[in-house]
N, C-alpha and C. Protein backbone atom coordinates (compact mmCIF):
# COMPACT_ATOMS: atom_id res chain seq x y z
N UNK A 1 3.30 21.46 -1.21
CA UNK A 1 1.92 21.86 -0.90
C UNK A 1 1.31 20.80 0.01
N UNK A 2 0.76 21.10 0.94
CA UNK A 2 0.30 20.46 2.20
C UNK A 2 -0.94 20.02 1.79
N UNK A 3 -1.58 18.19 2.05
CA UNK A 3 -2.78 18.11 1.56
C UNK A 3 -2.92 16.92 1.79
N UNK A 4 -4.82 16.57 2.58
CA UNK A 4 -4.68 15.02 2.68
C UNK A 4 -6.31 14.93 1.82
N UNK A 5 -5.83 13.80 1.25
CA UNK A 5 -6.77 13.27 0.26
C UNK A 5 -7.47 12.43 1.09
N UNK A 6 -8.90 12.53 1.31
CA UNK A 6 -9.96 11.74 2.01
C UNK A 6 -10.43 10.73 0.84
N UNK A 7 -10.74 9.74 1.41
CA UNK A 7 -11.77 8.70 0.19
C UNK A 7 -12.98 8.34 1.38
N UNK A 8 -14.28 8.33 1.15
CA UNK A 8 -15.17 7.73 1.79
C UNK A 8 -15.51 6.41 1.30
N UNK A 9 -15.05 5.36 2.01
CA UNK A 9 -15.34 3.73 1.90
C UNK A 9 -16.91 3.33 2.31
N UNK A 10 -17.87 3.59 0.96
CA UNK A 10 -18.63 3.02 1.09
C UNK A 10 -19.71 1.80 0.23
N UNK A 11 -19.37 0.25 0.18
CA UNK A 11 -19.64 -0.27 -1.03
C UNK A 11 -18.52 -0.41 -1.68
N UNK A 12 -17.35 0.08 -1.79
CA UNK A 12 -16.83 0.32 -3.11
C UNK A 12 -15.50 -0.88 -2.72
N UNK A 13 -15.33 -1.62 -3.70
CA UNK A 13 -14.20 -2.66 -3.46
C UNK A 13 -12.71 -1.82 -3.60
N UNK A 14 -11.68 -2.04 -3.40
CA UNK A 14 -10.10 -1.50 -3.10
C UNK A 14 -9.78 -2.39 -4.79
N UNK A 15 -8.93 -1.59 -5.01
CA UNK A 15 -8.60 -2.29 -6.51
C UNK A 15 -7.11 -2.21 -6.39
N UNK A 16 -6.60 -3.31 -7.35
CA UNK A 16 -5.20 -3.91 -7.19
C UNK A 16 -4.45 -3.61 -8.70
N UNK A 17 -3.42 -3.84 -8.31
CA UNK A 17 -2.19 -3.41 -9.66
C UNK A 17 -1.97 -5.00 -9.91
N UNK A 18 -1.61 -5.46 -11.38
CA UNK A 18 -1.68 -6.51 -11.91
C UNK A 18 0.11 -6.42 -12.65
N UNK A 19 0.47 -8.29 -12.35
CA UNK A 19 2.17 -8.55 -12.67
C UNK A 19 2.07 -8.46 -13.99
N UNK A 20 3.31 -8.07 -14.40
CA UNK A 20 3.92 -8.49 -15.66
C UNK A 20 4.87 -9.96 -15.09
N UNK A 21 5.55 -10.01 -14.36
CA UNK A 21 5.69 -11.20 -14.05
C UNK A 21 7.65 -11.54 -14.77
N UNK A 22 8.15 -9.94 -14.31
CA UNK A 22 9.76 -10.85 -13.95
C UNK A 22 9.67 -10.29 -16.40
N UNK A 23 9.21 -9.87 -16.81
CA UNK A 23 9.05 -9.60 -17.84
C UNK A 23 10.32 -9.44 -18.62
N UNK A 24 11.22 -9.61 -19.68
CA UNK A 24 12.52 -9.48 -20.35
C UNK A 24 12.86 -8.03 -20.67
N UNK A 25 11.96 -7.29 -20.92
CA UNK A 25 12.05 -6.06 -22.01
C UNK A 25 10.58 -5.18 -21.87
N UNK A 26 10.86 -4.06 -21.63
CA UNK A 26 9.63 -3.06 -21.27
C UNK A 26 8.79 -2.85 -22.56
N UNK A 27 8.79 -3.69 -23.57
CA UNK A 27 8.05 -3.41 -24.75
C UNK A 27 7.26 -4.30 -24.61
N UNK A 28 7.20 -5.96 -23.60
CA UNK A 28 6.74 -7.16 -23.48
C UNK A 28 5.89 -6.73 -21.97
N UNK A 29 5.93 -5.72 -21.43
CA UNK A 29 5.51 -5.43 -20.19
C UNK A 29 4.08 -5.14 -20.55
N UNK A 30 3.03 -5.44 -19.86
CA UNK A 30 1.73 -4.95 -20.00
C UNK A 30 1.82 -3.65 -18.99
N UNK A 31 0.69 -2.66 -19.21
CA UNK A 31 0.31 -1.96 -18.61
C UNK A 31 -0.03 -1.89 -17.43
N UNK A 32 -0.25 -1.34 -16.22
CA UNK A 32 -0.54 -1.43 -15.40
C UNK A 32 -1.64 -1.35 -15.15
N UNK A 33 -2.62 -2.03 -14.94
CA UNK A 33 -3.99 -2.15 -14.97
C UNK A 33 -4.87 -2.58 -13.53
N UNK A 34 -5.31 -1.57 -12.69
CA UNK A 34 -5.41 -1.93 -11.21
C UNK A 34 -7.02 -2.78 -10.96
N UNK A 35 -7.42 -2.65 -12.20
CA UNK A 35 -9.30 -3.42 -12.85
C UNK A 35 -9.22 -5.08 -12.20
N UNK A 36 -8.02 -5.46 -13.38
CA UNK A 36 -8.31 -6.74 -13.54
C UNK A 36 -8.39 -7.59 -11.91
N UNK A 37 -7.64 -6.95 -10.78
CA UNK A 37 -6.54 -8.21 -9.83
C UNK A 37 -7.90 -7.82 -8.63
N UNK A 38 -8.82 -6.41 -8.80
CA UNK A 38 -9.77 -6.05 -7.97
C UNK A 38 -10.96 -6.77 -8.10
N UNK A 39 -11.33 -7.49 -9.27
CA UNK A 39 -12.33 -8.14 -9.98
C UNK A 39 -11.35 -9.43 -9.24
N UNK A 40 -10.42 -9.93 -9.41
CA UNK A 40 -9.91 -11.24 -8.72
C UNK A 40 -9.71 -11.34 -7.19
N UNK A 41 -9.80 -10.15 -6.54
CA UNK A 41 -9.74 -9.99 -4.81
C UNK A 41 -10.83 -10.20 -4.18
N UNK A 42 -11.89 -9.92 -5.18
CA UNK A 42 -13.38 -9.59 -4.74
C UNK A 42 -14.73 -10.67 -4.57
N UNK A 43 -13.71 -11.93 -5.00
CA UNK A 43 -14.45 -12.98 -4.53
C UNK A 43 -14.51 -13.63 -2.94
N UNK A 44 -14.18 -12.84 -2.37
CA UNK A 44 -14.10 -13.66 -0.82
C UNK A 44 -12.67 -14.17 -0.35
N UNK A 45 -12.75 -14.37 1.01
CA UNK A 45 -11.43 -14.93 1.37
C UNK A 45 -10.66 -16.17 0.72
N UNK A 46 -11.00 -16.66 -0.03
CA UNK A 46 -10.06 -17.58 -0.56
C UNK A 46 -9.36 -16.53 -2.10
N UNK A 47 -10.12 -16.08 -2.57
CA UNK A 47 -9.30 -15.52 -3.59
C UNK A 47 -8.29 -14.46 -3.08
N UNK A 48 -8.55 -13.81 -1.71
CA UNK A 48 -7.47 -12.92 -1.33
C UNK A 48 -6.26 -13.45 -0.87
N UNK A 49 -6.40 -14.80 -0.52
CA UNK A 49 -5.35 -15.67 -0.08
C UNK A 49 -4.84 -16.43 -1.23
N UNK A 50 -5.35 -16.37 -2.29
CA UNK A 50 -4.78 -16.94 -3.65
C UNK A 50 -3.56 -15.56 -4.21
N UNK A 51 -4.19 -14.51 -4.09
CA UNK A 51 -3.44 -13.41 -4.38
C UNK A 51 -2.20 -12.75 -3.68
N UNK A 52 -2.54 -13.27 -2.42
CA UNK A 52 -1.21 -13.07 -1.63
C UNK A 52 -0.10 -14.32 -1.95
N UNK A 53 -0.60 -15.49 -2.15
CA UNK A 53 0.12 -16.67 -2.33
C UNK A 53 0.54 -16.64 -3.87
N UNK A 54 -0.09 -15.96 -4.38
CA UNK A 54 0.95 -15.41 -6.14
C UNK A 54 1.86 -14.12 -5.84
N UNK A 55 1.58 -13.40 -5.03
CA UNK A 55 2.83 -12.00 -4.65
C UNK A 55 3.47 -13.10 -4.11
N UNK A 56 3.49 -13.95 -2.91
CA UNK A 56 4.34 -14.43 -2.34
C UNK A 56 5.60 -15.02 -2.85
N UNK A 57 4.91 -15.64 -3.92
CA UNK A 57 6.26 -16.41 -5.30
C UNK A 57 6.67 -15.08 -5.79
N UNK A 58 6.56 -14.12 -6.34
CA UNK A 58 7.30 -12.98 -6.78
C UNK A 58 8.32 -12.83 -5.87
N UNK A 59 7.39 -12.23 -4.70
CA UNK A 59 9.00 -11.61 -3.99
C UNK A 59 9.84 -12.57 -3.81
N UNK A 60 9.81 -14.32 -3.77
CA UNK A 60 10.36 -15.50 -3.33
C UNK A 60 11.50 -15.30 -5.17
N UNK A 61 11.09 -15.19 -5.71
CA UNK A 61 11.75 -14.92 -7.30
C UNK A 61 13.02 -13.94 -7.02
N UNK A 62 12.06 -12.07 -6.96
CA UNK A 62 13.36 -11.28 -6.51
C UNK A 62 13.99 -11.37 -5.77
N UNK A 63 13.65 -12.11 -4.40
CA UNK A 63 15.05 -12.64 -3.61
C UNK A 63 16.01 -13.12 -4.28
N UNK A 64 15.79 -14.28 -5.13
CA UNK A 64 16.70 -15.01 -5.30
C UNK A 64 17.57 -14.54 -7.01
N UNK A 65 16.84 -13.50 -7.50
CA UNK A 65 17.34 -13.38 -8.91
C UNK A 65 17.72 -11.70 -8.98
N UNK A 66 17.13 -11.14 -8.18
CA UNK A 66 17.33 -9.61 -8.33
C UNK A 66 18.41 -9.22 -6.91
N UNK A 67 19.40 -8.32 -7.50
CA UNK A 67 20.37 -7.83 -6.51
C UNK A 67 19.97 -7.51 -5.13
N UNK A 68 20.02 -7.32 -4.28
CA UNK A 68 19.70 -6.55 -2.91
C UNK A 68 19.23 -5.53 -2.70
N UNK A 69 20.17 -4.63 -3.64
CA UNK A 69 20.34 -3.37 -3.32
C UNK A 69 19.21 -2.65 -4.15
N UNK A 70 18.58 -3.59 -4.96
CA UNK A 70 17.64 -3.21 -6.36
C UNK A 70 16.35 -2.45 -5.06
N UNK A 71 15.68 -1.18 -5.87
CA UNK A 71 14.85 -0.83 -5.10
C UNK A 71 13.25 -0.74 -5.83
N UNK A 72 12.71 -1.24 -4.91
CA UNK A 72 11.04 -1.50 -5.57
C UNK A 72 9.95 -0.29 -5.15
N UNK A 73 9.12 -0.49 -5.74
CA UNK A 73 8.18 1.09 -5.58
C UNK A 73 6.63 -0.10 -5.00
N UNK A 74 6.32 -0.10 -4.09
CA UNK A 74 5.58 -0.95 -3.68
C UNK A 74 4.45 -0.46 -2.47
N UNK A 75 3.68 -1.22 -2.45
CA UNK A 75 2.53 -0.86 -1.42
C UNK A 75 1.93 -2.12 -0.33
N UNK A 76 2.25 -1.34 0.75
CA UNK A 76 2.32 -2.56 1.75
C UNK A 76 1.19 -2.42 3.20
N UNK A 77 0.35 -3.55 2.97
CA UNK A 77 -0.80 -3.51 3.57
C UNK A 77 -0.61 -4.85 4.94
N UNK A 78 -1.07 -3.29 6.16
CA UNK A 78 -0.81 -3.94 7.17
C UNK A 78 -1.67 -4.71 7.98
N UNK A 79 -1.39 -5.52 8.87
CA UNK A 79 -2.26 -6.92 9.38
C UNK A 79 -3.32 -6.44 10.30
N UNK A 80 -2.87 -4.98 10.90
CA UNK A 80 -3.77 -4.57 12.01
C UNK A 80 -3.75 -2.67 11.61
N UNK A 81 -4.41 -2.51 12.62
CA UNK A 81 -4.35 -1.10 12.35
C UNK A 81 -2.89 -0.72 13.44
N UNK A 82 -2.43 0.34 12.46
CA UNK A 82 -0.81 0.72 12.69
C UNK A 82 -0.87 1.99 13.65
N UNK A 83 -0.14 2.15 14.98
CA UNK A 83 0.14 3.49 15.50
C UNK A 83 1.53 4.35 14.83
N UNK A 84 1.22 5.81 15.31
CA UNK A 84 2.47 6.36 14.63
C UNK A 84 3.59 5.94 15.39
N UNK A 85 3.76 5.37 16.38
CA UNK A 85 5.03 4.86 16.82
C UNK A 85 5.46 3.49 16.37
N UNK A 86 4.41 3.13 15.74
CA UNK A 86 4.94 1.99 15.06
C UNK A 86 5.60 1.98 14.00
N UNK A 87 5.34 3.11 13.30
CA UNK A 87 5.06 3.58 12.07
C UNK A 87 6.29 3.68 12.01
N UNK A 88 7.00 4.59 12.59
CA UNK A 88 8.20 5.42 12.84
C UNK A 88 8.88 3.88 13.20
N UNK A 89 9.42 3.34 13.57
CA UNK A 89 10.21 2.36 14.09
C UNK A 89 10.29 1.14 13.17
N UNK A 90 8.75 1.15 12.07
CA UNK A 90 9.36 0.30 10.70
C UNK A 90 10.09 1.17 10.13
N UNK A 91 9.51 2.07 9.88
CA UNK A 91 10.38 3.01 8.53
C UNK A 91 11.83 3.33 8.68
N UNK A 92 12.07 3.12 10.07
CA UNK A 92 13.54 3.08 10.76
C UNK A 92 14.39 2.21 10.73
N UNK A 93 13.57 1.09 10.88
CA UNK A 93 14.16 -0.42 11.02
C UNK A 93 14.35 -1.02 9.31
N UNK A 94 13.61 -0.77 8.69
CA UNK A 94 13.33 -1.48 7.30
C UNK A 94 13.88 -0.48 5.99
N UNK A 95 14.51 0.89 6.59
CA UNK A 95 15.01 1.88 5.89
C UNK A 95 13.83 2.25 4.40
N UNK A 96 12.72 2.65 4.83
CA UNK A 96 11.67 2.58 3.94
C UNK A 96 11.56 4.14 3.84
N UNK A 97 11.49 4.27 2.54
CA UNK A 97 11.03 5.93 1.68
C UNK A 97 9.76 5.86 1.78
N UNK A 98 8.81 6.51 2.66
CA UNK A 98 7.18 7.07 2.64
C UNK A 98 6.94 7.51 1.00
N UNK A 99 6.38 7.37 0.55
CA UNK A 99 5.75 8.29 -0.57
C UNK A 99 4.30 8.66 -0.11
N UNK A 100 3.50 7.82 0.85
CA UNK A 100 2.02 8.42 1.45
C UNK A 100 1.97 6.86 2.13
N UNK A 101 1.09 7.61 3.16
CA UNK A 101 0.77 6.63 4.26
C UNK A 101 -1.36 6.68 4.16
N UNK A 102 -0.94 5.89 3.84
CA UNK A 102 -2.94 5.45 4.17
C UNK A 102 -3.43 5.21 5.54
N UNK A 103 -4.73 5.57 5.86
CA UNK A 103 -5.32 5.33 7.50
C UNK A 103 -6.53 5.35 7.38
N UNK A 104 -7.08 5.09 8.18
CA UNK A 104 -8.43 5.09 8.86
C UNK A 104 -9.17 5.94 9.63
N UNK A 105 -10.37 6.63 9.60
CA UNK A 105 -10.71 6.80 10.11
C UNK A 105 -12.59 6.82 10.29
N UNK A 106 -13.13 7.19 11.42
CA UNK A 106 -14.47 6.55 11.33
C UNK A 106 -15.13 7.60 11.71
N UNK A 107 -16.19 7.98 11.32
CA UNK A 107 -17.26 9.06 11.55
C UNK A 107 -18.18 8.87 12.86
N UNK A 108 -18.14 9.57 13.63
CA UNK A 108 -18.87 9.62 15.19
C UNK A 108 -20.23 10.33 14.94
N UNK A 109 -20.89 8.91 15.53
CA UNK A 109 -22.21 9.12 14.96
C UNK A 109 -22.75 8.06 14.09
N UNK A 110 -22.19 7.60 13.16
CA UNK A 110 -23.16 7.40 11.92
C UNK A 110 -21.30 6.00 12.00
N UNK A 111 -20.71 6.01 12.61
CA UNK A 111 -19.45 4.67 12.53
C UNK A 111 -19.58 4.70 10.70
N UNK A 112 -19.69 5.85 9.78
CA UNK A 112 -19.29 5.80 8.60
C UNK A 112 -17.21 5.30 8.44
N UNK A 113 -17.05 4.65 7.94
CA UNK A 113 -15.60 4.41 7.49
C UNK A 113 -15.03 5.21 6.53
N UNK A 114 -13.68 5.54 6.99
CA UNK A 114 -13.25 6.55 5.86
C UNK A 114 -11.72 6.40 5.53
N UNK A 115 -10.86 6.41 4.66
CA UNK A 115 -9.90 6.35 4.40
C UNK A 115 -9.18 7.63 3.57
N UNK A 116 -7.92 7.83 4.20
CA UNK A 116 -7.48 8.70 4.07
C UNK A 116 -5.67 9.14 3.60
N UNK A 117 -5.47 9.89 2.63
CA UNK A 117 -3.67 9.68 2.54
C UNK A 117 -3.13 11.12 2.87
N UNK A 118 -2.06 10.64 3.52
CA UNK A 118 -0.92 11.63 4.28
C UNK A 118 0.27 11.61 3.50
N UNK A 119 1.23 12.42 3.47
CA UNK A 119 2.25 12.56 2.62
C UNK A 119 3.38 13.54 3.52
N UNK A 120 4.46 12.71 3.56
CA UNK A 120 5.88 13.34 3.70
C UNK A 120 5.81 14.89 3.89
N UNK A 121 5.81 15.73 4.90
CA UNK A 121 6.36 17.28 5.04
C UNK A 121 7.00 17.81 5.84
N UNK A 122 8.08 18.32 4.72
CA UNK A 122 9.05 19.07 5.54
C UNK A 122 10.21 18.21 6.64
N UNK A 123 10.48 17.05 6.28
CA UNK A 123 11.32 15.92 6.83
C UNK A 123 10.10 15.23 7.86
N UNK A 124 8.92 15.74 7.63
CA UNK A 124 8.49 14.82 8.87
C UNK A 124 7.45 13.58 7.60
N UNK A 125 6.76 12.47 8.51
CA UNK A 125 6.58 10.98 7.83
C UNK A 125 4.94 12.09 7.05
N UNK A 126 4.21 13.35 7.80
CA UNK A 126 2.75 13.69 7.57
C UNK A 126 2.99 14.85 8.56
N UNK A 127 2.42 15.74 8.48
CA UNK A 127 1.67 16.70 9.07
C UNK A 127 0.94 16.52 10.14
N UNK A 128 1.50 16.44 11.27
CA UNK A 128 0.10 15.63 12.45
C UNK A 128 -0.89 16.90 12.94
N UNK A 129 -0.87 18.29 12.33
CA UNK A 129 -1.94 19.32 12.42
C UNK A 129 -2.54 19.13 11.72
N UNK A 130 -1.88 18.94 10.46
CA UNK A 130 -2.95 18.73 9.26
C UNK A 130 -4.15 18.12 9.50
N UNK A 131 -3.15 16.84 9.63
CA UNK A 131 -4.55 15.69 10.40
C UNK A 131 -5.03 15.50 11.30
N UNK A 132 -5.08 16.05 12.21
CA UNK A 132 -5.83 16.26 13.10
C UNK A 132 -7.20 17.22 12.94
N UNK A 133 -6.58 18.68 12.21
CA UNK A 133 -7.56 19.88 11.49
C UNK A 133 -8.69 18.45 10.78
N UNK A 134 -8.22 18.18 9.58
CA UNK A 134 -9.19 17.00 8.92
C UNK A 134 -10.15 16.32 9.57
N UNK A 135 -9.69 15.39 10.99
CA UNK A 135 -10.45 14.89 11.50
C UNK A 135 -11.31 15.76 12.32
N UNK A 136 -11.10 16.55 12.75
CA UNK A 136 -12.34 17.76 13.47
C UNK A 136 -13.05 18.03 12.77
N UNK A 137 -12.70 17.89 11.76
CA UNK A 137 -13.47 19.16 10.35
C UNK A 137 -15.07 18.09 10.02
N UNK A 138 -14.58 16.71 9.79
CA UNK A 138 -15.26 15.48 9.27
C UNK A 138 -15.78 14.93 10.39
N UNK A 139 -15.55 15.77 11.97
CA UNK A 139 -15.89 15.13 13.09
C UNK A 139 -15.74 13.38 13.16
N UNK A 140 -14.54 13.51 13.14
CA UNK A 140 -14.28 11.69 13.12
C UNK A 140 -12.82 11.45 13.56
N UNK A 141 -12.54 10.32 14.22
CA UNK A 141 -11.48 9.70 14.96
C UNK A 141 -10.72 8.83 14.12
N UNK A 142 -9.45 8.95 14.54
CA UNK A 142 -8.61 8.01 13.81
C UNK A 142 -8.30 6.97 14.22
N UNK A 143 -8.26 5.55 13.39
CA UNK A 143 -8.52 4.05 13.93
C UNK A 143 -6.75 3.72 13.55
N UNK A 144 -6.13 4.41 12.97
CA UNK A 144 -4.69 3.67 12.87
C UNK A 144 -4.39 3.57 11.19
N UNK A 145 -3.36 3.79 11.03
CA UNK A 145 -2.72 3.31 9.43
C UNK A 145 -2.45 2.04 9.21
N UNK A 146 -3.31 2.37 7.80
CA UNK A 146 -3.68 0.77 7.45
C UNK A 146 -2.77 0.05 5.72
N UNK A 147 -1.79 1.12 5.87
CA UNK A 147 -0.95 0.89 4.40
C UNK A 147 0.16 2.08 4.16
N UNK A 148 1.07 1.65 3.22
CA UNK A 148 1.93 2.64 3.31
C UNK A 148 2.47 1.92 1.17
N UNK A 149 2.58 3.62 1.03
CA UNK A 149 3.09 3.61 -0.52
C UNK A 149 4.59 3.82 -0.41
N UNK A 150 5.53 2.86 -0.71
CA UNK A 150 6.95 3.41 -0.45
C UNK A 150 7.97 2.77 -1.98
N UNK A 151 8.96 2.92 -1.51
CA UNK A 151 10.44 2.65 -2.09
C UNK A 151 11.14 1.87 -1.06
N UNK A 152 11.78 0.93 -1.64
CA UNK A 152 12.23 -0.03 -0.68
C UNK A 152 13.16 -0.91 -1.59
N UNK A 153 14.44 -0.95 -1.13
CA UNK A 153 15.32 -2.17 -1.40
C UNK A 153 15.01 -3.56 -1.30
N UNK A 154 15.20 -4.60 -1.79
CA UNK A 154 14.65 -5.79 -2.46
C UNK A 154 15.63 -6.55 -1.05
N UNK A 155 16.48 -5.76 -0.02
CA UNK A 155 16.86 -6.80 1.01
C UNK A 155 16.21 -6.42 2.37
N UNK A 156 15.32 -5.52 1.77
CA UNK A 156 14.34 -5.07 3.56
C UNK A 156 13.36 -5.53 3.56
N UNK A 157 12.60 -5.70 1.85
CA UNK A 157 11.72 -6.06 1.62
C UNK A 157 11.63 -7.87 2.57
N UNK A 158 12.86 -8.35 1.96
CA UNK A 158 12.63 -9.40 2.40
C UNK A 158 12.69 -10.19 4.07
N UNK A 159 13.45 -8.74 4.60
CA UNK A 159 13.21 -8.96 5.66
C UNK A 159 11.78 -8.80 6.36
N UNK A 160 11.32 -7.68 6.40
CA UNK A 160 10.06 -6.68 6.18
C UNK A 160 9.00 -8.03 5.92
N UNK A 161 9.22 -8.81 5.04
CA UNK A 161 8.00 -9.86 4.99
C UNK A 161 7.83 -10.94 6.45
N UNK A 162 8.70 -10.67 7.11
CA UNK A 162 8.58 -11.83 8.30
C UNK A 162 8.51 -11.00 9.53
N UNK A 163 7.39 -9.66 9.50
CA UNK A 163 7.27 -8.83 10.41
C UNK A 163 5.56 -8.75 10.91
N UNK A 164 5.47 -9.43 12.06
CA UNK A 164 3.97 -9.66 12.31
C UNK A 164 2.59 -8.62 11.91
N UNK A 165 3.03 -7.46 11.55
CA UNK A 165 2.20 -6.01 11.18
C UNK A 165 2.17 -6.08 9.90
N UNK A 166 3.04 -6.97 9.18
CA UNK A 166 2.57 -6.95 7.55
C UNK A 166 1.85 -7.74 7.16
N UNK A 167 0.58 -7.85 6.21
CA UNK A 167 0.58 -8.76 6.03
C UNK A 167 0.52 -9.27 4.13
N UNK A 168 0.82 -8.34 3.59
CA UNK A 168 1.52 -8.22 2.56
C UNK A 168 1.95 -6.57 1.92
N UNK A 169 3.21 -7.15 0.68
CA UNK A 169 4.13 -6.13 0.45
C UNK A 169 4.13 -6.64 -1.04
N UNK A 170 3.48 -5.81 -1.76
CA UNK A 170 3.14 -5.48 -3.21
C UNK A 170 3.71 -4.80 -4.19
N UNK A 171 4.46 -5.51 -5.07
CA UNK A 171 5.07 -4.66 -5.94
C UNK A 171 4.35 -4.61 -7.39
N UNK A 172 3.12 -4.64 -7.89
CA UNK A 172 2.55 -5.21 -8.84
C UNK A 172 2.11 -4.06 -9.99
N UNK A 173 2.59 -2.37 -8.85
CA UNK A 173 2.68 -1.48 -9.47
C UNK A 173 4.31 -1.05 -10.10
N UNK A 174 5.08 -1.94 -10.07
CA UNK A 174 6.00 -1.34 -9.99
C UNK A 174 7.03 -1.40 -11.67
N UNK A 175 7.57 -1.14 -12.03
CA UNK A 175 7.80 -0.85 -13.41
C UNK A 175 9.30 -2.19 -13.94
N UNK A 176 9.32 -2.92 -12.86
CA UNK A 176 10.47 -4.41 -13.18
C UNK A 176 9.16 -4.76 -13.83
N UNK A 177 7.51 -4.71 -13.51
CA UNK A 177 7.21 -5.97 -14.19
C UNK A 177 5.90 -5.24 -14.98
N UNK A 178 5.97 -4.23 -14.67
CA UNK A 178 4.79 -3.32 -15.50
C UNK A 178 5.16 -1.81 -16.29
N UNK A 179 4.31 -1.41 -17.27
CA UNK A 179 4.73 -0.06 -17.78
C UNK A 179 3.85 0.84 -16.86
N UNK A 180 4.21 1.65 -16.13
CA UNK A 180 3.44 2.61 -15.46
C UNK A 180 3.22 4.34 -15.94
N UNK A 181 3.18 4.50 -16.95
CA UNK A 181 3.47 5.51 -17.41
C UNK A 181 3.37 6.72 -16.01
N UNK A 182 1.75 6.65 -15.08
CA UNK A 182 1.39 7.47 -14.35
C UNK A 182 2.74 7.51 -13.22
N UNK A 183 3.54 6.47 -12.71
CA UNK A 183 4.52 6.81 -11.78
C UNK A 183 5.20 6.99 -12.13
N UNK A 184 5.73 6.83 -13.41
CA UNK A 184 7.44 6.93 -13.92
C UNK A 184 7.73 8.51 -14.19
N UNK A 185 6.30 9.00 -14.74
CA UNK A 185 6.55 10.76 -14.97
C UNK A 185 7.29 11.26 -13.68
N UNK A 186 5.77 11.08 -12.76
CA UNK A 186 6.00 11.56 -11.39
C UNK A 186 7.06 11.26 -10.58
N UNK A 187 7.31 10.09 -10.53
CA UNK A 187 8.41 9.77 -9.48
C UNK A 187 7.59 9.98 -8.13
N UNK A 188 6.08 9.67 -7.98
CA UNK A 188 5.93 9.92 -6.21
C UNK A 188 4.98 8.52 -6.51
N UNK A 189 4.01 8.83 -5.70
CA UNK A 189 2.99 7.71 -5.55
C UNK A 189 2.04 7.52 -6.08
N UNK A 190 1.90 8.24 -7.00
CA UNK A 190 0.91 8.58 -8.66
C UNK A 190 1.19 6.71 -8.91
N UNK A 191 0.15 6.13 -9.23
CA UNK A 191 0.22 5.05 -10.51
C UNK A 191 0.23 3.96 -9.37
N UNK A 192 0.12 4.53 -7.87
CA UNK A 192 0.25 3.20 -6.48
C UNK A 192 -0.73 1.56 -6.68
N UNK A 193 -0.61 0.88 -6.23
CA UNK A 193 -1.27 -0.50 -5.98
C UNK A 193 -2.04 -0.22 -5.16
N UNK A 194 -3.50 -0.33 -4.57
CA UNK A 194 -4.10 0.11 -3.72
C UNK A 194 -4.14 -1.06 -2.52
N UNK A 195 -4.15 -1.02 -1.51
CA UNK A 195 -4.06 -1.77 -0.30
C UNK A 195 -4.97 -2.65 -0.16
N UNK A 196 -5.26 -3.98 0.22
CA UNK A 196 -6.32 -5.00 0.55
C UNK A 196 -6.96 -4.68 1.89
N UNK A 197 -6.99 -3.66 2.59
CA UNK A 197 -6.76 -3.62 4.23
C UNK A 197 -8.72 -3.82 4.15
N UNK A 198 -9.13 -2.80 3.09
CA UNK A 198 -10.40 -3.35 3.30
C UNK A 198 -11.07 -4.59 3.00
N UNK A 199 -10.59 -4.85 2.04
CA UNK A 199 -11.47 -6.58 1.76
C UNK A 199 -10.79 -7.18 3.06
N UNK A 200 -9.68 -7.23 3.53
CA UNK A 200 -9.26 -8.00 5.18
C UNK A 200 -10.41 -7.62 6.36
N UNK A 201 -10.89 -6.82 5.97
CA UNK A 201 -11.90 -6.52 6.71
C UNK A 201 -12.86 -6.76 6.41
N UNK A 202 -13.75 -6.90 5.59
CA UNK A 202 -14.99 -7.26 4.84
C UNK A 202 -14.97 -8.79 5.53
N UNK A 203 -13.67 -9.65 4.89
CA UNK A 203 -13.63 -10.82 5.03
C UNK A 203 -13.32 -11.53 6.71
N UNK A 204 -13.12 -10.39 7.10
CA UNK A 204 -12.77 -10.82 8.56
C UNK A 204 -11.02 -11.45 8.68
N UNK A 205 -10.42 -11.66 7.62
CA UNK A 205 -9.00 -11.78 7.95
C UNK A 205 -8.04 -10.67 8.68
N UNK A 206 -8.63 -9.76 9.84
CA UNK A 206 -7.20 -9.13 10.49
C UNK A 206 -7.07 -10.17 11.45
């Protein structure tokens, strides 16, 4: 079923998925709780740079302790706003499973901000009628994708981190270190980490 979910960004802070942290046993795993890490992002640019510099030791961990081939369910928020040819040429290069692609777009007229998710159809990455229909409809232009919900092997990932368009890659939803009940049913992008792209913007870090 064909469908893009609009969010209107106004006021409202982006909220984050919180570690279990490399955890022994899924009975010792906390819940996935996206409250707590949004209340810790939301102090200004130093706490968003505290939060990237605690993902940073994670993935620095699964490099070195988790197989290669191990695959993570993660959400990865990019440094700038993304074209679809860019788009296409990570997901190529970094062998990355889309589960939904997040973007931007802005209301003409009134420069309202809006964010928006696209999803995988029919072998293609989104529907580019779809979205296009959407943006006519909301009379508003698209500024570029600003995040992507995927599946990803733990040796692209690590390549993938030393790629100037990322500027972090989040696994904090993901079920090595959390119980997710909402993604594990589904198997899609139900239960996702939500992207920092806006506080990078609030704060002026693109």
């Amino acid at each position: 079923m064909k469908k893009i979910i609009i969010v209107l960004i106004i006021l409202v802070s982006l909220t984050l998925g919180t570690f279990g942290f490399l955890k022994a046993s899924s009975q010792d795993k906390p819940f996935f709780d996206m409250f707590s890490i949004a209340r810790e992002i939301s102090q200004g640019k130093d706490s968003i740079l505290s939060y990237k510099n605690k993902v940073e030791k994670v993935l620095d961990k699964i490099e070195v302790e988790i197989p290669k081939e191990e695959k993570y369910f993660v959400t990865i928020t990019f440094s700038k706003f993304v074209t679809d040819e860019e788009l296409k040429k990570l997901v190529k290069e970094y062998n990355i499973e889309i589960l939904a692609i997040e973007g931007r777009s802005i209301e003409k007229g009134t420069n309202l901000k809006g964010t928006f998710f696209v999803t995988p159809e029919n072998g293609m990455l989104y529907d580019k009628k779809l979205l296009l229909d959407m943006l006519q409809r909301n009379n508003a232009e698209f500024k570029g994708f600003i995040a992507i919900v995927v599946n990803i092997q733990n040796k692209d990932i690590q390549k993938l981190r030393n790629n100037k368009i990322v500027f972090l890659i989040d696994p904090s939803a993901d079920t090595h270190f959390v119980r997710n009940p909402k993604h594990e049913k589904t198997n899609s992008w139900d239960g996702y980490a939500p992207s920092l792209f806006s506080e990078l913007e609030k704060n002026k870090l693109l």
